[in-house]
C-alpha atoms as a PDB file:
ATOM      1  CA  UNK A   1      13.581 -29.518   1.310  1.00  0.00           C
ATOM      2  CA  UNK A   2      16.010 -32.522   0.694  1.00  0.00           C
ATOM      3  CA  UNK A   3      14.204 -35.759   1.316  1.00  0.00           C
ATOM      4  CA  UNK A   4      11.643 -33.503   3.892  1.00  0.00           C
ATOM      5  CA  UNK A   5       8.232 -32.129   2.426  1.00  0.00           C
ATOM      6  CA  UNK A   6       7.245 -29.472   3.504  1.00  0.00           C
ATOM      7  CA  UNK A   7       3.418 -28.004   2.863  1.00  0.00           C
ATOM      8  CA  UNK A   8       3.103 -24.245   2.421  1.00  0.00           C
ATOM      9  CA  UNK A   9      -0.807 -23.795   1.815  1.00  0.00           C
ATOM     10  CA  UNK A  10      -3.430 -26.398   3.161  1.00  0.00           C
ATOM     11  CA  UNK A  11      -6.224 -26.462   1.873  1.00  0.00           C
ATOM     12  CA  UNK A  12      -7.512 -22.703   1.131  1.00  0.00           C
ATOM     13  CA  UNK A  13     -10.925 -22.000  -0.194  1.00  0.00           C
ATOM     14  CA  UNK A  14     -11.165 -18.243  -1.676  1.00  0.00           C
ATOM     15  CA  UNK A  15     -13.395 -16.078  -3.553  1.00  0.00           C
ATOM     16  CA  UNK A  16     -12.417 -12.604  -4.230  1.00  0.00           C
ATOM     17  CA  UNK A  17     -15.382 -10.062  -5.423  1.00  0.00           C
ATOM     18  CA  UNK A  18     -14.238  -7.845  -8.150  1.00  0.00           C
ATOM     19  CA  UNK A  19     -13.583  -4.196  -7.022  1.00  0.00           C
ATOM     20  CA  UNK A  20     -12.927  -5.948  -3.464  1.00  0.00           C
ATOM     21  CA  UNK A  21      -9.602  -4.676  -1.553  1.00  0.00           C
ATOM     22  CA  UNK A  22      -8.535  -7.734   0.709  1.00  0.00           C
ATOM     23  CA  UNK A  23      -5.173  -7.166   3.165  1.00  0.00           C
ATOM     24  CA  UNK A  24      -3.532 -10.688   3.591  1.00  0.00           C
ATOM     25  CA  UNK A  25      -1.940 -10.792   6.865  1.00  0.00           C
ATOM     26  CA  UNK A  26       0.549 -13.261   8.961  1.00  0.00           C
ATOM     27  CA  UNK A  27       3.782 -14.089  10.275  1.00  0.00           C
ATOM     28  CA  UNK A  28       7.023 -14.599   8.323  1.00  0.00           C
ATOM     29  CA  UNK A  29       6.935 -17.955   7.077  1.00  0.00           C
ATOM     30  CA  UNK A  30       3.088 -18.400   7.391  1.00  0.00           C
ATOM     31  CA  UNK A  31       2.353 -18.351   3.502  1.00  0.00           C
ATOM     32  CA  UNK A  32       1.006 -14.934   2.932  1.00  0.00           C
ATOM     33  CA  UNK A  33       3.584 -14.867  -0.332  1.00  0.00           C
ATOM     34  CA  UNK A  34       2.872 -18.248  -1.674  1.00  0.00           C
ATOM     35  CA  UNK A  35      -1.109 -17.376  -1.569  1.00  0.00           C
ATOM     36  CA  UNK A  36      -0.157 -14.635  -3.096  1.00  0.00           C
ATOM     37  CA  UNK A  37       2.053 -15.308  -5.820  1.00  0.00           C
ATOM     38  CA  UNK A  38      -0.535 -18.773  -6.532  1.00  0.00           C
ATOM     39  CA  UNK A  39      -3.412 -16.486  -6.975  1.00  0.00           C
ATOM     40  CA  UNK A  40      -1.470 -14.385  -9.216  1.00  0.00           C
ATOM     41  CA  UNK A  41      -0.710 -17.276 -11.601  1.00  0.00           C
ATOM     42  CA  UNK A  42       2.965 -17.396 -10.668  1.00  0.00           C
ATOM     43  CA  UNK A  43       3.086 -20.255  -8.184  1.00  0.00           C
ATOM     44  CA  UNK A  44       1.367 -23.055  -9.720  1.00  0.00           C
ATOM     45  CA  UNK A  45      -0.004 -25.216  -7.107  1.00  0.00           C
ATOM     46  CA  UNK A  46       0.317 -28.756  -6.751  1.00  0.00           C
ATOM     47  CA  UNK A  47      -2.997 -29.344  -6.014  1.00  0.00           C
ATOM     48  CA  UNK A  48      -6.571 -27.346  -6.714  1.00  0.00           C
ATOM     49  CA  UNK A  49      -7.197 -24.872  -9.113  1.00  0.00           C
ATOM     50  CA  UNK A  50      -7.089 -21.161  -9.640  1.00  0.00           C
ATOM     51  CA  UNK A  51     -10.014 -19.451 -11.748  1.00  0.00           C
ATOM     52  CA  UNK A  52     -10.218 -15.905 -12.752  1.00  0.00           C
ATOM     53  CA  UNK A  53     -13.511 -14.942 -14.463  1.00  0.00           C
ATOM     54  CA  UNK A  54     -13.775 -18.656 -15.282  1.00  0.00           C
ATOM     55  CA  UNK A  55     -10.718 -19.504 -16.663  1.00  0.00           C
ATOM     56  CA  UNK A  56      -7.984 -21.821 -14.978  1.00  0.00           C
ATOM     57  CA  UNK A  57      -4.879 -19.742 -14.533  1.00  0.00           C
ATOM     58  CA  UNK A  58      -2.456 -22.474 -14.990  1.00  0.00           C
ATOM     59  CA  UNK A  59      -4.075 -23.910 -18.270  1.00  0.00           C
ATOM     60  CA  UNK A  60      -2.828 -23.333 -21.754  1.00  0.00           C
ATOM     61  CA  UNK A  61       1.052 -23.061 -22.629  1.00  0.00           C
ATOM     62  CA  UNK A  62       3.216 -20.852 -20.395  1.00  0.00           C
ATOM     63  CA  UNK A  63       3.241 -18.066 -23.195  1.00  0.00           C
ATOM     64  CA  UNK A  64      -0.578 -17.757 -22.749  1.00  0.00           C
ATOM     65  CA  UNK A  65      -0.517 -17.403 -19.271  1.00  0.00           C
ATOM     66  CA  UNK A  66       2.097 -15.095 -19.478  1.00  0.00           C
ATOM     67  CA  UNK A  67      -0.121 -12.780 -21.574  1.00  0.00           C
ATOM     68  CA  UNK A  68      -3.394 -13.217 -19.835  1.00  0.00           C
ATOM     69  CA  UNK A  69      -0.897 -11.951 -16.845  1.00  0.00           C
ATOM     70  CA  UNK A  70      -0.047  -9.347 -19.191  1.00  0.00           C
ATOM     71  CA  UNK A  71      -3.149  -8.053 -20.050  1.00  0.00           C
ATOM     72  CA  UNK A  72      -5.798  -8.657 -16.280  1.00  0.00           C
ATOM     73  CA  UNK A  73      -2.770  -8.148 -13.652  1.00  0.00           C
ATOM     74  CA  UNK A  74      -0.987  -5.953 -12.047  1.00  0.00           C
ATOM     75  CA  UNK A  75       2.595  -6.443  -9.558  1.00  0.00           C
ATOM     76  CA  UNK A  76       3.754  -4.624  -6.692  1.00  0.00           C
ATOM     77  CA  UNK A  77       6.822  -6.377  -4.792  1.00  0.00           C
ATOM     78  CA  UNK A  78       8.582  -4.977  -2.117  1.00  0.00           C
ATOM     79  CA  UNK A  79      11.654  -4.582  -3.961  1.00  0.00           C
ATOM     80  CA  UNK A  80      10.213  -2.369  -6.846  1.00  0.00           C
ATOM     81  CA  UNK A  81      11.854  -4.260  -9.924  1.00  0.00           C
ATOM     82  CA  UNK A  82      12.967  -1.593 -11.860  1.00  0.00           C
ATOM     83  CA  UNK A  83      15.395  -1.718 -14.719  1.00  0.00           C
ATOM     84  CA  UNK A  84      18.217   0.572 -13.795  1.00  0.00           C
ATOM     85  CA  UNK A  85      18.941   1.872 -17.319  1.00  0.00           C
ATOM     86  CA  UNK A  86      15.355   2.649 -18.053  1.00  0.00           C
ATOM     87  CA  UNK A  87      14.229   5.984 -17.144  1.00  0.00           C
ATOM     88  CA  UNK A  88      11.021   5.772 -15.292  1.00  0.00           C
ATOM     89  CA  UNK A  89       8.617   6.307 -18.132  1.00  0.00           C
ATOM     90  CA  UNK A  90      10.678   3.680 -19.800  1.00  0.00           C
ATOM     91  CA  UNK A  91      10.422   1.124 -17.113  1.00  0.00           C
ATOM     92  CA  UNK A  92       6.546   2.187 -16.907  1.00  0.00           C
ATOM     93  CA  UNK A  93       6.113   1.170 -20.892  1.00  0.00           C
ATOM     94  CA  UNK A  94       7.463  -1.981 -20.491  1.00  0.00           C
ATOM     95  CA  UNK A  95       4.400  -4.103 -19.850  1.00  0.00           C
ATOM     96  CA  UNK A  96       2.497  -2.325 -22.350  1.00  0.00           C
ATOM     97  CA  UNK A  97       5.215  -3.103 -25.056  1.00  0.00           C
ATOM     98  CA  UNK A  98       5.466  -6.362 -24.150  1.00  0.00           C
ATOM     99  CA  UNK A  99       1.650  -6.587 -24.481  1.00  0.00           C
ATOM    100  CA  UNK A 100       1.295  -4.538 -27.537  1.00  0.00           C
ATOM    101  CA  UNK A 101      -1.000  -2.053 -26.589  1.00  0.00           C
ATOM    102  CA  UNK A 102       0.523   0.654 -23.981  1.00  0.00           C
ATOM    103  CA  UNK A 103       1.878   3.907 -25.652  1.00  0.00           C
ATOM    104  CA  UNK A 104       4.009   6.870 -23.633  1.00  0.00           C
ATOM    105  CA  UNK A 105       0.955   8.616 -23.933  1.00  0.00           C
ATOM    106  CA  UNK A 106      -0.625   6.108 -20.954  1.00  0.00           C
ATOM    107  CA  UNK A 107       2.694   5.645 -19.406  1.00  0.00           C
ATOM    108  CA  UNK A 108       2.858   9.545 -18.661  1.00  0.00           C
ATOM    109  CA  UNK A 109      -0.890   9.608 -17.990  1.00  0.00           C
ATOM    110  CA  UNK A 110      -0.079   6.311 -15.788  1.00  0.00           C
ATOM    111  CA  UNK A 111       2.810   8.147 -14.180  1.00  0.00           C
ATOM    112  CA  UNK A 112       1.172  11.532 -13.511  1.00  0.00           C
ATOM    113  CA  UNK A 113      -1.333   9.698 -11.451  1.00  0.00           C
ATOM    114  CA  UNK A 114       1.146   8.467  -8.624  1.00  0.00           C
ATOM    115  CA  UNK A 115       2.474  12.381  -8.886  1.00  0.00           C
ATOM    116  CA  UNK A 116       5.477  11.751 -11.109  1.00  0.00           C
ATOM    117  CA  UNK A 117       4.958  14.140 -13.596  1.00  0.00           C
ATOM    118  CA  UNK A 118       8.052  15.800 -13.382  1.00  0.00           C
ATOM    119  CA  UNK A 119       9.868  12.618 -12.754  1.00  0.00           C
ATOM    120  CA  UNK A 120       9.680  10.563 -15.886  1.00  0.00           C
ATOM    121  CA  UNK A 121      13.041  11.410 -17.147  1.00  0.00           C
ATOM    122  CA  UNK A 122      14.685  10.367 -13.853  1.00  0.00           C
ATOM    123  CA  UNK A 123      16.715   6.790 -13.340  1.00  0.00           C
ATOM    124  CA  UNK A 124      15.901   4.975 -10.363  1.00  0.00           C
ATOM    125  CA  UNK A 125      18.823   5.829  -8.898  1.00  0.00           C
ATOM    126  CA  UNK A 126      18.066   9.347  -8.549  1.00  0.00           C
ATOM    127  CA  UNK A 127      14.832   8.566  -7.255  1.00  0.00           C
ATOM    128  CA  UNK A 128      14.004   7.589  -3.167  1.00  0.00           C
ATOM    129  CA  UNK A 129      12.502   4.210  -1.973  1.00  0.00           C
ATOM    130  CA  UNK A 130       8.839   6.375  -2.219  1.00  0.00           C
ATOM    131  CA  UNK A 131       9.477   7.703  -5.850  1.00  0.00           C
ATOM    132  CA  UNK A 132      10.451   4.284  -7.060  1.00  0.00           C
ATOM    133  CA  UNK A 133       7.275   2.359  -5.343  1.00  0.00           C
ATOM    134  CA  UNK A 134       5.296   5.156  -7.106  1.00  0.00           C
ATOM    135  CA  UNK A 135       7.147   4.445 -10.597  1.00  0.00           C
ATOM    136  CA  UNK A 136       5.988   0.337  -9.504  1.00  0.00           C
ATOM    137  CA  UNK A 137       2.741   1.336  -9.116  1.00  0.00           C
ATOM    138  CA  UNK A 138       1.969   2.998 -12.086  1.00  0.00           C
ATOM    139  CA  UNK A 139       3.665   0.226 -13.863  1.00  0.00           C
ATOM    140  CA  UNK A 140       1.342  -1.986 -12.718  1.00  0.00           C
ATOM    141  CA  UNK A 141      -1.716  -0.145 -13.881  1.00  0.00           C
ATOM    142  CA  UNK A 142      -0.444   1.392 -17.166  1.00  0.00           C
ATOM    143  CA  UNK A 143      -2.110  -1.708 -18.764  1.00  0.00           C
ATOM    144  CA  UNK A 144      -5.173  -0.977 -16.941  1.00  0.00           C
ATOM    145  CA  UNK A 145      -5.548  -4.766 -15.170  1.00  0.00           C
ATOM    146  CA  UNK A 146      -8.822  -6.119 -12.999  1.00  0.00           C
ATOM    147  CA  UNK A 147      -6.739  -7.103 -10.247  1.00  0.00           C
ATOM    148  CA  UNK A 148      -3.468  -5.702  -8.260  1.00  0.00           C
ATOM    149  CA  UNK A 149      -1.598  -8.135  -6.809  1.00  0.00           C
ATOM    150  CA  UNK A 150       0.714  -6.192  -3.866  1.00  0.00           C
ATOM    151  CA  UNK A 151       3.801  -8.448  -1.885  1.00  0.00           C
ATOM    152  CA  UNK A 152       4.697  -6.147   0.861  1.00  0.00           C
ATOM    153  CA  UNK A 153       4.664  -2.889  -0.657  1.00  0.00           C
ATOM    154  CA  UNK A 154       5.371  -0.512   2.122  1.00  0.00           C
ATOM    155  CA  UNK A 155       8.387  -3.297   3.154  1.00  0.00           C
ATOM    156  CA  UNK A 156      11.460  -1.498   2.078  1.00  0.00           C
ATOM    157  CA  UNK A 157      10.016   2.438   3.333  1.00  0.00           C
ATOM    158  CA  UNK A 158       9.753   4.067   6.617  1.00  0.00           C
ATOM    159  CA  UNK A 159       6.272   4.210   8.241  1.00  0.00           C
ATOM    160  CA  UNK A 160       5.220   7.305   6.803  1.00  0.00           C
ATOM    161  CA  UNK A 161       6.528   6.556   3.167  1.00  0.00           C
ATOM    162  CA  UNK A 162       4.909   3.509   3.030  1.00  0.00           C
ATOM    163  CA  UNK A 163       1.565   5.021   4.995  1.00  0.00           C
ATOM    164  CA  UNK A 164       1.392   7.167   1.831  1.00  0.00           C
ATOM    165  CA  UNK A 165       2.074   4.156  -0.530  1.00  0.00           C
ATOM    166  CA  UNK A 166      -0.873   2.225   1.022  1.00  0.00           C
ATOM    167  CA  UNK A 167      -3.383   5.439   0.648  1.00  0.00           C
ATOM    168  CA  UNK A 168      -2.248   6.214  -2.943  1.00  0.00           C
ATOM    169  CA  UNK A 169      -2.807   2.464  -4.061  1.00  0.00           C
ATOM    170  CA  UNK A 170      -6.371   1.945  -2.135  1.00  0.00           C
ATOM    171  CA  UNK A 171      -7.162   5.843  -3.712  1.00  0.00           C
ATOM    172  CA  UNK A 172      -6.234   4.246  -7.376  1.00  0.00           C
ATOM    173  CA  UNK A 173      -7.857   0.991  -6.561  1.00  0.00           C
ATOM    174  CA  UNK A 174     -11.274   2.163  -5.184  1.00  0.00           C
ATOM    175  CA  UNK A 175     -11.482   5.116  -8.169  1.00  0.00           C
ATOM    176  CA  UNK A 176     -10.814   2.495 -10.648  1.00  0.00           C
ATOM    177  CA  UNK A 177     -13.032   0.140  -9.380  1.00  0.00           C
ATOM    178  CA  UNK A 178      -9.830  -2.890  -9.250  1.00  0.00           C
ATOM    179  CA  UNK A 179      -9.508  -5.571  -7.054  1.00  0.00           C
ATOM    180  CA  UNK A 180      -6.534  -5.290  -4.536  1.00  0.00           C
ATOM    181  CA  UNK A 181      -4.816  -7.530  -2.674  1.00  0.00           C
ATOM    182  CA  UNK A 182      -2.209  -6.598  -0.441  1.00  0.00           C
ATOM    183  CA  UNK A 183       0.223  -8.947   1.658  1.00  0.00           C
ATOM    184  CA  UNK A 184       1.364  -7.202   4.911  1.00  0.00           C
ATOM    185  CA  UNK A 185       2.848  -8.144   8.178  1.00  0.00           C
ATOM    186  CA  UNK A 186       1.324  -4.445   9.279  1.00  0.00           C
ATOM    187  CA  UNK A 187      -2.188  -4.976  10.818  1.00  0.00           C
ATOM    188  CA  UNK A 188      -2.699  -1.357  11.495  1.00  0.00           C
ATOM    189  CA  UNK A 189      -2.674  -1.209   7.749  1.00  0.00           C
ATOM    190  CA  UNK A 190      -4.691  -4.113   7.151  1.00  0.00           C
ATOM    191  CA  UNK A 191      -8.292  -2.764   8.608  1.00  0.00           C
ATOM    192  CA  UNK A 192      -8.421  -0.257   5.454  1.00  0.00           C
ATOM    193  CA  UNK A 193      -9.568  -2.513   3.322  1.00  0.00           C
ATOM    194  CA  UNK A 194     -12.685  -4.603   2.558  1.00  0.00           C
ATOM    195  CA  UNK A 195     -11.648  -7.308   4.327  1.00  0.00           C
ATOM    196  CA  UNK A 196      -8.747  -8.745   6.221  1.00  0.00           C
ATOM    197  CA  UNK A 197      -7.645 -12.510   5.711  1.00  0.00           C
ATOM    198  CA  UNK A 198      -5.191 -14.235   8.346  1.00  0.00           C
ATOM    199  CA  UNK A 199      -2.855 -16.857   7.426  1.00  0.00           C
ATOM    200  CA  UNK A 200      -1.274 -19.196   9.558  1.00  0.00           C
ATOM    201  CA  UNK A 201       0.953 -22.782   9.051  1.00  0.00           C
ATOM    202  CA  UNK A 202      -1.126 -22.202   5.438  1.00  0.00           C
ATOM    203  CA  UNK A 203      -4.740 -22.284   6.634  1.00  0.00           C
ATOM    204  CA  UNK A 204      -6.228 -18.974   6.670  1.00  0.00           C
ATOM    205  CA  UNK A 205      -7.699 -18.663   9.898  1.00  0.00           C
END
């Protein structure tokens, strides 16, 4: 920031067990995005490395990474990310036609799964916050990933919306065996999972 550094994670140490559902939880500002978003392969750190099943996330060209991404992850932001002109079925295919191996056969199955099976034709816009978090979700699994990386899912709902957003992704995780990881300022949330992970001025606590 200008001629100021300023250090966002310090030093973290982290194994995550496949099929394990962690909750990453702090204040605004402490880092919980940045963790995130490193872990996911998005963020590359400065320092230290990032391994999933063995392989550095940040080697190879930025094309590669992009498809390992592709093909092992799965996103959930806050803000859902849809394309406005797609249709949710179309915005659902998208990572599997960028990776070359989804078909609207697993985007409706994909779809039907968060309990939009008789929304697939709809835009965004004539969806609510819930429908479109849904549409996000199944996104993110269409291309049936090992891991779910979640930023604040529930941020943009009201408590009961996004009460039903965390059960229908922990349901999805835990039947499909998938790791989960879910930044939240909401620590009522956070005791559902496996474990809970606290971050503060970048050291989780």
């Amino acid at each position: 920031m200008g001629s100021r550094r300023i250090e966002v994670l310090r030093g973290i140490s982290l194994d995550v067990a496949n099929g394990e559902i962690i909750f990453i939880c702090g204040a605004s500002g402490a880092g919980k995005t940045t963790l995130l978003y490193t872990l996911a392969g998005l963020e590359r750190p400065e320092s230290g490395t990032v391994e999933f099943e063995g392989r550095n996330l940040y080697n190879g060209s930025s094309g590669s990474q992009a498809r390992f991404r592709n093909n092992k992850m799965g996103f959930v932001f806050q803000g859902y990310f849809l394309l406005p002109e797609l249709t949710a079925l179309e915005n659902v295919l998208l990572p599997g036609m960028i990776g070359g191996k989804s078909t609207a056969k697993a985007a409706e199955e994909s779809l039907a799964s968060v309990g939009l099976a008789d929304r697939m034709q709809h835009l965004p816009a004539e969806l609510s916050g819930g429908e479109q978090q849904r549409v996000a979700i199944a996104r993110a699994l269409v291309n049936d990933p090992d891991i779910i990386f979640a930023d604040e899912p529930t941020g943009n709902l009201d408590s009961a919306t996004g009460e039903a957003i965390v059960d229908l992704l922990l349901k999805l995780a835990r039947e499909r065996k998938k790791s989960l990881l879910i930044v939240t300022h909401d620590t009522g949330l956070a005791m559902r999972g496996d474990r809970e992970l606290y971050i503060k001025d970048g050291r989780l606590g």
